[in-house]
N, C-alpha and C. Protein backbone atom coordinates (compact mmCIF):
# COMPACT_ATOMS: atom_id res chain seq x y z
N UNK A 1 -178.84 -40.59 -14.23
CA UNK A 1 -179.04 -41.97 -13.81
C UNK A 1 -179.40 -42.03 -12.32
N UNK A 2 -178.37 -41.33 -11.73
CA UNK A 2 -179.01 -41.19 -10.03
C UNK A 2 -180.18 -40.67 -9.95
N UNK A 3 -180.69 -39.50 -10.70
CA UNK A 3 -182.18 -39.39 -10.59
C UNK A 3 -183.36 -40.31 -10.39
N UNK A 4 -183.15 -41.01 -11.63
CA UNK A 4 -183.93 -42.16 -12.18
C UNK A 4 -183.88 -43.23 -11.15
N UNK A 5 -182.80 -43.72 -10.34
CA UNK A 5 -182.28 -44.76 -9.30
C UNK A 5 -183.56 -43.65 -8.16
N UNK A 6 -183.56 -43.02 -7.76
CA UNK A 6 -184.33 -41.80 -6.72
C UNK A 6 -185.98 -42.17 -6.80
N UNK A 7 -185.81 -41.79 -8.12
CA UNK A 7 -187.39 -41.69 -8.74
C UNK A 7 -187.67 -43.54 -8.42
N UNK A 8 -187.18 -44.23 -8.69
CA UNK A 8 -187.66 -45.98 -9.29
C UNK A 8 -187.83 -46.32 -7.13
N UNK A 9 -186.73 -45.33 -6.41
CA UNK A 9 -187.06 -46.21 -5.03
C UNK A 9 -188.07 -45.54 -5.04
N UNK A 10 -188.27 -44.49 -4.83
CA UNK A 10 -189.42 -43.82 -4.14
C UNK A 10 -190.82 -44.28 -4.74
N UNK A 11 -191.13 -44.76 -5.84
CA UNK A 11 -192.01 -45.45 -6.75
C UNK A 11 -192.67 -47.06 -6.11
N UNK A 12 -191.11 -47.75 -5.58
CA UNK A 12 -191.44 -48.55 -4.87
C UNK A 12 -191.54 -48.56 -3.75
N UNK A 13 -191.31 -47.25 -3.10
CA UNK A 13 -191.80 -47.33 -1.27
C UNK A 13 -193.25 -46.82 -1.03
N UNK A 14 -193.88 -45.89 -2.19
CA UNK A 14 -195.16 -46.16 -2.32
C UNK A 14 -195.77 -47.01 -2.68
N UNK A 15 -195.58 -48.05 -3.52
CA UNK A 15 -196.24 -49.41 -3.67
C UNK A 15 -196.31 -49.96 -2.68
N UNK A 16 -195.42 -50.30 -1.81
CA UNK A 16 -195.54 -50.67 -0.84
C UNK A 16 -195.41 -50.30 1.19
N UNK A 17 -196.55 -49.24 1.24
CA UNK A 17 -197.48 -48.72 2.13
C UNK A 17 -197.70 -49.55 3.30
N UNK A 18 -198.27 -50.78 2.73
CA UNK A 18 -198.72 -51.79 3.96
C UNK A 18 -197.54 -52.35 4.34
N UNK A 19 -196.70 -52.62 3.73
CA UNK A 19 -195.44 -52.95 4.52
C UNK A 19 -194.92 -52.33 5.38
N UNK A 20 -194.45 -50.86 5.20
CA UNK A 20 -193.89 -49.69 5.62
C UNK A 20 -195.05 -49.44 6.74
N UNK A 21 -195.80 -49.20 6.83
CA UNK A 21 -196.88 -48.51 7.42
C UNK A 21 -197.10 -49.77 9.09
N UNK A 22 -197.32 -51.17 8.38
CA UNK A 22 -197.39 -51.95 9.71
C UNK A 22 -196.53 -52.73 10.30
N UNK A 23 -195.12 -51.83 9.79
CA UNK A 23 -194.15 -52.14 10.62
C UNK A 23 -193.69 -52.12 12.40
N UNK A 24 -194.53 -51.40 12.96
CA UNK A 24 -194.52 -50.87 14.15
C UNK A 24 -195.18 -51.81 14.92
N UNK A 25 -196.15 -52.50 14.08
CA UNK A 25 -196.74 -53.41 15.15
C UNK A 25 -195.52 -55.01 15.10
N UNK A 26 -194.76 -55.59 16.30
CA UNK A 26 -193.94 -56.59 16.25
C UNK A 26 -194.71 -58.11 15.47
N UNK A 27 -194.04 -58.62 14.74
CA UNK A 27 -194.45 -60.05 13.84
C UNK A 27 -193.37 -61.09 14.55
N UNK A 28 -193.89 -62.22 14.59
CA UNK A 28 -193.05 -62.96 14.82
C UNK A 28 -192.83 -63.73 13.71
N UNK A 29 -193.74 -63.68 12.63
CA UNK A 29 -193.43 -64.35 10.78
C UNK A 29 -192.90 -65.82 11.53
N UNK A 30 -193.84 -66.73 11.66
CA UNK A 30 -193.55 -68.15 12.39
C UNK A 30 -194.44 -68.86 10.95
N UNK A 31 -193.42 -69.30 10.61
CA UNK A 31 -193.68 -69.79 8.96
C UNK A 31 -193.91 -71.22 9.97
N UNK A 32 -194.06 -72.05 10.58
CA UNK A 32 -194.90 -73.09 10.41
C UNK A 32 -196.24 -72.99 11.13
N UNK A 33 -196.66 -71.76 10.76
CA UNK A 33 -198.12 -71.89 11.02
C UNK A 33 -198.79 -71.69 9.43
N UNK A 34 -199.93 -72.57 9.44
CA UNK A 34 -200.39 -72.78 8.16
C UNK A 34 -201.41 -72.29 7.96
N UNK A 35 -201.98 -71.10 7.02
CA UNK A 35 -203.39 -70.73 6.81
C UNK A 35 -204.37 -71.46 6.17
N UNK A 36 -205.33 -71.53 6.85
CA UNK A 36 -206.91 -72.07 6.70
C UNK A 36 -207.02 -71.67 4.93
N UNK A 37 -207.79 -72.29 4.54
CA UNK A 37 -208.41 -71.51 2.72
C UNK A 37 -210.08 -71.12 3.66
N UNK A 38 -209.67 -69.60 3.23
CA UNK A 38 -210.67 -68.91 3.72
C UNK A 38 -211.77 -68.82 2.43
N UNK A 39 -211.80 -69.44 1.53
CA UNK A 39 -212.76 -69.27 0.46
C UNK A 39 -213.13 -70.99 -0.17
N UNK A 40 -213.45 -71.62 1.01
CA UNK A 40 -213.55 -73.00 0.47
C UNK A 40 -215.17 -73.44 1.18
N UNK A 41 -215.68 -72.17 2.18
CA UNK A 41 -217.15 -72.44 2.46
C UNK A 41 -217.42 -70.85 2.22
N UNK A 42 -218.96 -70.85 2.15
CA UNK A 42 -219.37 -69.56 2.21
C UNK A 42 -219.21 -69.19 3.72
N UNK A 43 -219.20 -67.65 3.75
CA UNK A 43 -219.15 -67.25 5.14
C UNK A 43 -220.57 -66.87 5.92
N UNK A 44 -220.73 -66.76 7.31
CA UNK A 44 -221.67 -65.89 7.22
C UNK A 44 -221.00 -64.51 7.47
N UNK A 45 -221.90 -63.68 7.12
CA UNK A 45 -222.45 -62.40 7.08
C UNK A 45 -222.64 -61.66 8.36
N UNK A 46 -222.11 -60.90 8.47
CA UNK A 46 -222.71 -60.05 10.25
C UNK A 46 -223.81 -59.23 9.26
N UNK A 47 -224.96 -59.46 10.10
CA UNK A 47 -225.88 -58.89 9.85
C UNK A 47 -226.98 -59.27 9.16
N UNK A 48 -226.98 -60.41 8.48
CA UNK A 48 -227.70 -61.39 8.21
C UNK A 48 -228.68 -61.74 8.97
N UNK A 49 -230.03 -61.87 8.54
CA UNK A 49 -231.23 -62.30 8.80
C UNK A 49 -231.66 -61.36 10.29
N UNK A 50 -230.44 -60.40 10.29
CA UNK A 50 -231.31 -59.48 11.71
C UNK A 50 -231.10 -60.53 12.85
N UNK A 51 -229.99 -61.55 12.87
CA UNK A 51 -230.13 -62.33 14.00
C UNK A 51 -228.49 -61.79 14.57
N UNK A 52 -228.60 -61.87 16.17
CA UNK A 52 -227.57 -61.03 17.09
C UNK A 52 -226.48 -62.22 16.87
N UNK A 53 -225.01 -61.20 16.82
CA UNK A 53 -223.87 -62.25 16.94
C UNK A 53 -223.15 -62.09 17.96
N UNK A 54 -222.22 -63.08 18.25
CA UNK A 54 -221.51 -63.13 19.46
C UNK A 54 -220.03 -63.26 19.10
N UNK A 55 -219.91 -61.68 19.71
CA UNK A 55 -218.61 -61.67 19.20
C UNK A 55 -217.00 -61.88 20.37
N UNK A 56 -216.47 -62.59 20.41
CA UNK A 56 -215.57 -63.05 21.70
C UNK A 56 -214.55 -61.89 22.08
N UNK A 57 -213.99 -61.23 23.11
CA UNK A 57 -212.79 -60.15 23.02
C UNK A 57 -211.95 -60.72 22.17
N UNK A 58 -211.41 -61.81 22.23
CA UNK A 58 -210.00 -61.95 22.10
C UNK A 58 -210.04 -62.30 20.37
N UNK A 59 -211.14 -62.48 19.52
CA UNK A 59 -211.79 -62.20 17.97
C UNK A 59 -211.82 -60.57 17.86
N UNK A 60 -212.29 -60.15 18.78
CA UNK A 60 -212.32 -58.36 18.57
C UNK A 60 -210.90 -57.80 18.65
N UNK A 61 -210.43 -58.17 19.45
CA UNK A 61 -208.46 -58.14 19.55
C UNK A 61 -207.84 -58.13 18.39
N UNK A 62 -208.25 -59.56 17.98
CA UNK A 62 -207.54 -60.18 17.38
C UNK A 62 -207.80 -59.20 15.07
N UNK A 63 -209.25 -58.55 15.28
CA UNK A 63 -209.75 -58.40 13.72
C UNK A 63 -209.31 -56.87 13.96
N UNK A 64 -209.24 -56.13 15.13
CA UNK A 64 -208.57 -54.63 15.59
C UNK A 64 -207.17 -54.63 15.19
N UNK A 65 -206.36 -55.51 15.81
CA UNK A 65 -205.00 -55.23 15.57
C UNK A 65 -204.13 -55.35 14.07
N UNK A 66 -205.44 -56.69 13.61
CA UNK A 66 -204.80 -57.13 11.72
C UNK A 66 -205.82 -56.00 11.18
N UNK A 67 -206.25 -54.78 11.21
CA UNK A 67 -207.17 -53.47 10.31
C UNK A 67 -206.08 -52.52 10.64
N UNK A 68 -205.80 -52.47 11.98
CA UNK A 68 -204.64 -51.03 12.55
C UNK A 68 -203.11 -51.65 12.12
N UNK A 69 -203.27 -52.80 11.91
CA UNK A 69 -201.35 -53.09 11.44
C UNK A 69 -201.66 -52.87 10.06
N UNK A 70 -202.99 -53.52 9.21
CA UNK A 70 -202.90 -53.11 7.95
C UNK A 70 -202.84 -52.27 7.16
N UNK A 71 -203.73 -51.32 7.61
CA UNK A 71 -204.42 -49.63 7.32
C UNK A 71 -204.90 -48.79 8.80
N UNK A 72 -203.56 -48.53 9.27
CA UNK A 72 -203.91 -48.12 10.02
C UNK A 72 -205.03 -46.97 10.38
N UNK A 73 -204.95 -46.64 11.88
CA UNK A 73 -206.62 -45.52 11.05
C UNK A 73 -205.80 -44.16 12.04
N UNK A 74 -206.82 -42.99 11.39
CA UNK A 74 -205.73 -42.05 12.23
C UNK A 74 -205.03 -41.06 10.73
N UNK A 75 -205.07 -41.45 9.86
CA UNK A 75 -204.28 -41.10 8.82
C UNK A 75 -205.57 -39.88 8.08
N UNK A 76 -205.05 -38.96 7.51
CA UNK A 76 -206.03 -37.94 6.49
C UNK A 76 -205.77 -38.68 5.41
N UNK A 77 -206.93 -37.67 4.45
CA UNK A 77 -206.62 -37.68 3.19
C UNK A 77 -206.40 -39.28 2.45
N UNK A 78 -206.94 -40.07 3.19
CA UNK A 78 -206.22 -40.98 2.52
C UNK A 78 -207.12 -41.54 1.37
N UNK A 79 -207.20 -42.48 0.16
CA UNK A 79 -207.77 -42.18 -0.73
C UNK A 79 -208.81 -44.02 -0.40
N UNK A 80 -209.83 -43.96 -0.75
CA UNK A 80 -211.08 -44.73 -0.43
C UNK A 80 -210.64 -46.32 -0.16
N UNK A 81 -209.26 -46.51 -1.23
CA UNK A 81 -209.20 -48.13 -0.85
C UNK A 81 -208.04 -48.10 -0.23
N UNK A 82 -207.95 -47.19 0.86
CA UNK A 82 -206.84 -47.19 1.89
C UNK A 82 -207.53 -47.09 3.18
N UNK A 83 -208.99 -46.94 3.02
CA UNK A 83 -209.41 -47.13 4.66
C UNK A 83 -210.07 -48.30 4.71
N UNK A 84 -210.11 -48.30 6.79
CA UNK A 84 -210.27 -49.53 6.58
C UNK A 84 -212.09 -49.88 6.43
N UNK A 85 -212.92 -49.05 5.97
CA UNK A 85 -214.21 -49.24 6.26
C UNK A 85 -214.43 -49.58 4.44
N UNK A 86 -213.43 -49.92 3.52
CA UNK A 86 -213.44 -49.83 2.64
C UNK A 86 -212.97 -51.32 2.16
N UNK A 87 -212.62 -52.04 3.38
CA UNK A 87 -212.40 -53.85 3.12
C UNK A 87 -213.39 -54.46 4.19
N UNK A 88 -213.38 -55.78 3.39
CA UNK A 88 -214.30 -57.22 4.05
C UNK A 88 -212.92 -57.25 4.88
N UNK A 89 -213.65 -58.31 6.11
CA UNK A 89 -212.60 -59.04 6.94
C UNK A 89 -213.21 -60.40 6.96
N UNK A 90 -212.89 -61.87 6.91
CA UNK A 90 -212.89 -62.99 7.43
C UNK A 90 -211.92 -63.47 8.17
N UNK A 91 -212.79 -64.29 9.27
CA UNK A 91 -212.10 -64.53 10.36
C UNK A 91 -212.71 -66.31 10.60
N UNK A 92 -211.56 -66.88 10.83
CA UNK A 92 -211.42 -68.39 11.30
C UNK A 92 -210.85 -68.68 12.13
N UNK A 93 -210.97 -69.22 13.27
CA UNK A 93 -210.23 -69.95 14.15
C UNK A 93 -210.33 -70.99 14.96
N UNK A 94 -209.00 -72.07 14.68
CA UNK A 94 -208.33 -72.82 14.57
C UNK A 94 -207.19 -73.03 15.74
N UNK A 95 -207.40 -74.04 16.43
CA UNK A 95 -206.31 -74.43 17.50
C UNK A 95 -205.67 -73.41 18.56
N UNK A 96 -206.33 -72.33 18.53
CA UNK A 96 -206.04 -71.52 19.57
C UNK A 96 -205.21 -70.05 18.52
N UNK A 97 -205.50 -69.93 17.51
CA UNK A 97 -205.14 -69.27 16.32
C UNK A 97 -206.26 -68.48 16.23
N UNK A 98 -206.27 -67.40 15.63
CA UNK A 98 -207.25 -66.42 15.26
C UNK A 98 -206.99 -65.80 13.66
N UNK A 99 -207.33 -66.51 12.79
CA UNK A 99 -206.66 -66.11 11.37
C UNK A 99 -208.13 -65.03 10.70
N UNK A 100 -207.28 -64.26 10.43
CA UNK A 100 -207.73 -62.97 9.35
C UNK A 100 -207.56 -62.83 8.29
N UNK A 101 -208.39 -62.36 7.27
CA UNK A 101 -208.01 -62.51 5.86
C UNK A 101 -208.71 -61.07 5.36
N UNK A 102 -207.94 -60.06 5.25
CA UNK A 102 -208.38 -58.71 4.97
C UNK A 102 -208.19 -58.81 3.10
N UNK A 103 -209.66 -57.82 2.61
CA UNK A 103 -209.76 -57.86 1.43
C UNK A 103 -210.00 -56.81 1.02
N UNK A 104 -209.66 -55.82 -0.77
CA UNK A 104 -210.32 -54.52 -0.71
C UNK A 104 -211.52 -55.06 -0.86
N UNK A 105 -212.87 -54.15 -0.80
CA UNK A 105 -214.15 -53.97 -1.49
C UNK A 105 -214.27 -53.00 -2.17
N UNK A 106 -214.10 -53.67 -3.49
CA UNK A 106 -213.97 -52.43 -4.57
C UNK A 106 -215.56 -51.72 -4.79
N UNK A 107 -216.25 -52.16 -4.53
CA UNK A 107 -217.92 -51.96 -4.29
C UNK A 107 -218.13 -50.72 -3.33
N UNK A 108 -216.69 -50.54 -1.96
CA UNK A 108 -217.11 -49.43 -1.23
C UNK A 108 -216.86 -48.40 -2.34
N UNK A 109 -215.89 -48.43 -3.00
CA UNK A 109 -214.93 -47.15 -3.80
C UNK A 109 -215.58 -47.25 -4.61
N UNK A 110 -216.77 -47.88 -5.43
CA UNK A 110 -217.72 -47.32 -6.73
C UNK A 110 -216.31 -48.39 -7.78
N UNK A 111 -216.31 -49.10 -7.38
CA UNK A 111 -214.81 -49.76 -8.58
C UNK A 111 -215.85 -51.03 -8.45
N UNK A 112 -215.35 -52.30 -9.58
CA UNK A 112 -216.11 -53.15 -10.38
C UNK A 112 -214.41 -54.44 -10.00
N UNK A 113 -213.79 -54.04 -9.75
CA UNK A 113 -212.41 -55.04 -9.11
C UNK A 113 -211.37 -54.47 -8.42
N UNK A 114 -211.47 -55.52 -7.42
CA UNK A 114 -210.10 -54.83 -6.28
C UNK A 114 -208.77 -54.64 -7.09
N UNK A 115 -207.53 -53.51 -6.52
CA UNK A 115 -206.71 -53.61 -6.53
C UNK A 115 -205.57 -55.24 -6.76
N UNK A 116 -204.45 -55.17 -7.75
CA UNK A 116 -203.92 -56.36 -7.09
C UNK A 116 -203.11 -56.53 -5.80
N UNK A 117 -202.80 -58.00 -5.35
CA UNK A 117 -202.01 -57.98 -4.29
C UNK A 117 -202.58 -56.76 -3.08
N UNK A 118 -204.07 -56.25 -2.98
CA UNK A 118 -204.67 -55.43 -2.28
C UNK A 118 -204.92 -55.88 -0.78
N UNK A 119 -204.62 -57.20 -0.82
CA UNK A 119 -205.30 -58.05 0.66
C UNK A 119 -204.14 -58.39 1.55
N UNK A 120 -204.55 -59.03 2.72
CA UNK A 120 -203.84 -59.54 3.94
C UNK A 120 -203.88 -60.67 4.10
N UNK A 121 -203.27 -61.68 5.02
CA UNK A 121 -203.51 -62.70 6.03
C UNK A 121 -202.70 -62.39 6.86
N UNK A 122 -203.66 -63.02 8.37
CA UNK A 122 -203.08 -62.47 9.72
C UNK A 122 -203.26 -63.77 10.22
N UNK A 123 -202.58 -64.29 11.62
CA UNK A 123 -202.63 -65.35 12.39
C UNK A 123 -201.96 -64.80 13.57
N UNK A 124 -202.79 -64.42 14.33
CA UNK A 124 -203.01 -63.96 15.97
C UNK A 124 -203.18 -64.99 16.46
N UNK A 125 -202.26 -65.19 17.95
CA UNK A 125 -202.73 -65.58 18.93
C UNK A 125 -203.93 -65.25 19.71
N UNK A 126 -204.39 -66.00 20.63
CA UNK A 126 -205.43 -65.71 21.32
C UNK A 126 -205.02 -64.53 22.62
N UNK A 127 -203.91 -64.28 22.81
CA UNK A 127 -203.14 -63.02 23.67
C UNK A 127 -203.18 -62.35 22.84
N UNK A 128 -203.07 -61.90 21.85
CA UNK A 128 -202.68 -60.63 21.03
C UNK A 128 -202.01 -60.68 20.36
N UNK A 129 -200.95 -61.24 20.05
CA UNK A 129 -199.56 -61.28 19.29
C UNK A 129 -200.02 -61.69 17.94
N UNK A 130 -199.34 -61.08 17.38
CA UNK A 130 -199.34 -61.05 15.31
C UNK A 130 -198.14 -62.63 15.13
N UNK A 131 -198.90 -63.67 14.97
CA UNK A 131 -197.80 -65.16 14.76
C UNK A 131 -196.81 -64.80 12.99
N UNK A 132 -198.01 -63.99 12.30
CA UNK A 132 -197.92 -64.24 11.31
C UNK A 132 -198.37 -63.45 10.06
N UNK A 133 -198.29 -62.31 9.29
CA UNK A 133 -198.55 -61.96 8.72
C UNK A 133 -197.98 -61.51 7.21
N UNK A 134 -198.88 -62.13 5.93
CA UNK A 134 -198.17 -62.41 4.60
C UNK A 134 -199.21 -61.21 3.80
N UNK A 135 -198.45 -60.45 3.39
CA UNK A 135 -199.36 -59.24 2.65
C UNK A 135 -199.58 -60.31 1.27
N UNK A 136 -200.68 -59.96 0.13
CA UNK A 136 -200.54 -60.34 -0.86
C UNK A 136 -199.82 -59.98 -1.85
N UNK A 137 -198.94 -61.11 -2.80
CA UNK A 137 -198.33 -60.95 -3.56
C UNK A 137 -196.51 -61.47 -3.09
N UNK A 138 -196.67 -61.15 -1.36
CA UNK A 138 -195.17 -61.54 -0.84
C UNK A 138 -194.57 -62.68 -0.87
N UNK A 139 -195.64 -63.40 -1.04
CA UNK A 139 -195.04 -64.95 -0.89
C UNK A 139 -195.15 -65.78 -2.27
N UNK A 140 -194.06 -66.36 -2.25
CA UNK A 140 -194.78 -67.15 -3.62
C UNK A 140 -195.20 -68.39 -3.90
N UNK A 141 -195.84 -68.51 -4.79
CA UNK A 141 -197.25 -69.29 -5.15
C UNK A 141 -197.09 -70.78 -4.81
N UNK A 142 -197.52 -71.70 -3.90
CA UNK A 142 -197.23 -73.30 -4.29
C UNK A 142 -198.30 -73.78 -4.20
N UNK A 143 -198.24 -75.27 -4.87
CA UNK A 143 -199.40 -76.15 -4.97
C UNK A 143 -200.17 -76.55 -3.55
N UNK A 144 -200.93 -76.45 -3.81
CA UNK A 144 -202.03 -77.28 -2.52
C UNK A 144 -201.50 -78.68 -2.55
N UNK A 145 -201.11 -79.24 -1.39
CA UNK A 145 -200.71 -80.62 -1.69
C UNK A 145 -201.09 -81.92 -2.14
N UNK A 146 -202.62 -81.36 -1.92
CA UNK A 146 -203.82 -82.50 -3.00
C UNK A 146 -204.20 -81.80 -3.98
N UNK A 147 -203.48 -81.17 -4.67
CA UNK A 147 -203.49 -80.56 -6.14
C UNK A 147 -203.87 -81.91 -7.20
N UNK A 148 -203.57 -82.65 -7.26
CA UNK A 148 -203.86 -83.75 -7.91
C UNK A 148 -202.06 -83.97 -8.92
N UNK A 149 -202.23 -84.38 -9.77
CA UNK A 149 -201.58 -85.26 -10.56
C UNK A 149 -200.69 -84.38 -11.39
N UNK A 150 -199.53 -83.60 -10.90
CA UNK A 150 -198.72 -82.64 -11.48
C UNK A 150 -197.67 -83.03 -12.29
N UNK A 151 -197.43 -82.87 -13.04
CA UNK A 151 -196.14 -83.44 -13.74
C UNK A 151 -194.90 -83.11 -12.96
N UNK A 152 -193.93 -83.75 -12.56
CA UNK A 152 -192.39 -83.03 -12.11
C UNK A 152 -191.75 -82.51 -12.72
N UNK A 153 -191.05 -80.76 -12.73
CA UNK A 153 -189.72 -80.10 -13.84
C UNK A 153 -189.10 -79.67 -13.03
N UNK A 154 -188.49 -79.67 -13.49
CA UNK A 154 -186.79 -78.39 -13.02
C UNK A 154 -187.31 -77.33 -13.10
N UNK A 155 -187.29 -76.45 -11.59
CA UNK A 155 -187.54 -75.10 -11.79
C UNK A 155 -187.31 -73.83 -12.62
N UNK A 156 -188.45 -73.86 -12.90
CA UNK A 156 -188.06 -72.76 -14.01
C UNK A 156 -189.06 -73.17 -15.71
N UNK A 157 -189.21 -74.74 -15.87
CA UNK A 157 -189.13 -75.49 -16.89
C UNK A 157 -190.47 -76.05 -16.68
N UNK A 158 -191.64 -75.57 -17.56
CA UNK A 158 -192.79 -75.98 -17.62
C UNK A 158 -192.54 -77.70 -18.43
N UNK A 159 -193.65 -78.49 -17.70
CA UNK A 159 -193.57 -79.85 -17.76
C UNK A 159 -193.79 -79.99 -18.91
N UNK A 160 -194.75 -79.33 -19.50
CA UNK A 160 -195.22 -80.05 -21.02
C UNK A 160 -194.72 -79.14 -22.22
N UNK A 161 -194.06 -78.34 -22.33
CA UNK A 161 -192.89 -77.51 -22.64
C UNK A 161 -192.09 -79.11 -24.12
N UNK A 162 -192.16 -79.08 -25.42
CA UNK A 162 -191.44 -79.70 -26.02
C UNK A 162 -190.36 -78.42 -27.15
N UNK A 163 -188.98 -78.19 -26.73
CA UNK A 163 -188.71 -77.18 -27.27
C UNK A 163 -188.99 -77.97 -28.80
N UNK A 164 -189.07 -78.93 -29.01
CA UNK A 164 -188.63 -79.49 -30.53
C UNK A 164 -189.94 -79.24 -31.31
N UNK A 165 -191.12 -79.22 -30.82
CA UNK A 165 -192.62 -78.86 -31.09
C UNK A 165 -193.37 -77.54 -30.06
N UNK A 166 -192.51 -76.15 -30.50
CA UNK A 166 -193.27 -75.13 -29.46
C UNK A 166 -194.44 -75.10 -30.45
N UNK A 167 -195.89 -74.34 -29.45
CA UNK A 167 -196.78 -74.52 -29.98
C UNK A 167 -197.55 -72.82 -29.54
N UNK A 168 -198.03 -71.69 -29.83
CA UNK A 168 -198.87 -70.94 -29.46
C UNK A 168 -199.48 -71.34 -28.04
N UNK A 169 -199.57 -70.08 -27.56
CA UNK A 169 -200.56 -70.15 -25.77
C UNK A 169 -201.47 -70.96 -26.48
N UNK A 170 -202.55 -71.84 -25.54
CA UNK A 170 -203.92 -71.64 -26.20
C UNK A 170 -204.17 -70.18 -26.28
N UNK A 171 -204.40 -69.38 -25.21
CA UNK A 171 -205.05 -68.27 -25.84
C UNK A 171 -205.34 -67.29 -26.90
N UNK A 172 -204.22 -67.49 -27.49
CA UNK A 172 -203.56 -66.98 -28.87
C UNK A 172 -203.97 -67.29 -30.13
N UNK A 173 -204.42 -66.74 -31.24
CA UNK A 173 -205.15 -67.51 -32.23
C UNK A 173 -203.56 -67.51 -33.23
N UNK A 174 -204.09 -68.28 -34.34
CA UNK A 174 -202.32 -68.71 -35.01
C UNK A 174 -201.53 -67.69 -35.05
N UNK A 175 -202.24 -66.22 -35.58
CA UNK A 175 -201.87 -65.22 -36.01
C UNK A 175 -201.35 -64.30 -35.00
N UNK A 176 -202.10 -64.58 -34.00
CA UNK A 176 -201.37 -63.62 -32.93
C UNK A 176 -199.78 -63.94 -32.26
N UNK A 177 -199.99 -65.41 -33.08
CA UNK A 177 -198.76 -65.73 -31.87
C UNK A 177 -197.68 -65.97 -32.76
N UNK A 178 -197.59 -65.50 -34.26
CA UNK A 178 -196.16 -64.79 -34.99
C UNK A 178 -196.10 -65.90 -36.02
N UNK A 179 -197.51 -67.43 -35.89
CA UNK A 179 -196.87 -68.36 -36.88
C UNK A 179 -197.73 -67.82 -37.91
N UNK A 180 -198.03 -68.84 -39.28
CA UNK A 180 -198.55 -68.16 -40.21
C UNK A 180 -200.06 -69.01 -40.20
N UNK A 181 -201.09 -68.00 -40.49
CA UNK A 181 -202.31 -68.47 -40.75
C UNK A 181 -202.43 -69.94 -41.31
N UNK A 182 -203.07 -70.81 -41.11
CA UNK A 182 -203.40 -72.27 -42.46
C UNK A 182 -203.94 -71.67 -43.47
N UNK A 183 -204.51 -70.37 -43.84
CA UNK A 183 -204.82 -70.08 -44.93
C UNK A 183 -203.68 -69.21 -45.92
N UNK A 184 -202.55 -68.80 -44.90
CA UNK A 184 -201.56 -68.21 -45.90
C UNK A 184 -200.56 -69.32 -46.33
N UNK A 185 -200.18 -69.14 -47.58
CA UNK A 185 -199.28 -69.66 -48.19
C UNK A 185 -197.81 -69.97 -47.35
């Protein structure tokens, strides 16, 4: 049993790398700073149309320190969607904020979909300092607050949930989901 307890941590201290790994750089995790939705315009592109960009220090600071806290560089051997020439970066900023949003590119590694929970968000100050950083998968999930028209439950307790009429996922055709065909008896 102690084996198995050995084997199950060590299982999970490799899953989680980016934690362990960008610990060294100080966070101040200042949960009322709020991230931008970095996928609600297209971006541009560095390198696009061959026209020169202008890139600010304290943006170069700021996309250096969220790649070296993420994946750091410096490391061998490491395997294709662990470096950092192997993720997109987007960058927004906002009120004196410098927000980062590190992603794999499964396209560098010859792969067809990223890893899960593979990405970052960062929120740098314009000095340097890490305000904020939520690996994916750490936090959990809430509504956008103009989500529209949600039903209210008790946590835990899907809204439209009737135990007196359960019904199959949709996804599920009758049969998959244990009731009996309309064509069987």
């Amino acid at each position: 049993m102690k084996r198995y307890a050995s084997l199950l941590l060590g299982l999970a201290a490799i899953g989680c790398t980016h934690a362990i790994v960008g610990a060294a750089v100080p966070v101040e995790d200042d949960r009322s700073v709020r991230f931008p939705e970095f996928f609600e315009q297209a971006p541009l592109q560095v390198g696009d149309a061959g026209q020169p960009l202008l890139l600010e220090g304290a943006v170069l600071r700021a996309l250096t320190l969220a790649a070296d806290d993420f994946l750091p560089e410096g490391r061998t051997g490491l395997p294709c969607t662990e470096r950092q020439a192997s993720h997109v970066f987007r960058v927004i900023q906002r009120e004196g904020i410098i927000f980062v949003r590190i992603d794999e590119d499964p396209a560098a590694c010859g792969q067809e979909h990223p890893g899960l929970d593979s990405g970052a968000r960062y929120a740098i100050s314009r000095d340097g300092r890490i305000l904020r950083r939520v690996l994916d998968g750490m936090e959990p999930y809430t509504a956008p607050v103009d989500a529209g028209a949600f039903e209210k439950a008790e946590l835990g307790v899907s809204p439209s949930f009737d135990p007196q009429r359960p019904a199959p996922l949709p996804f599920l055709g009758p049969s998959d989901a244990g009731a009996p065909d309309a064509q069987t008896p």
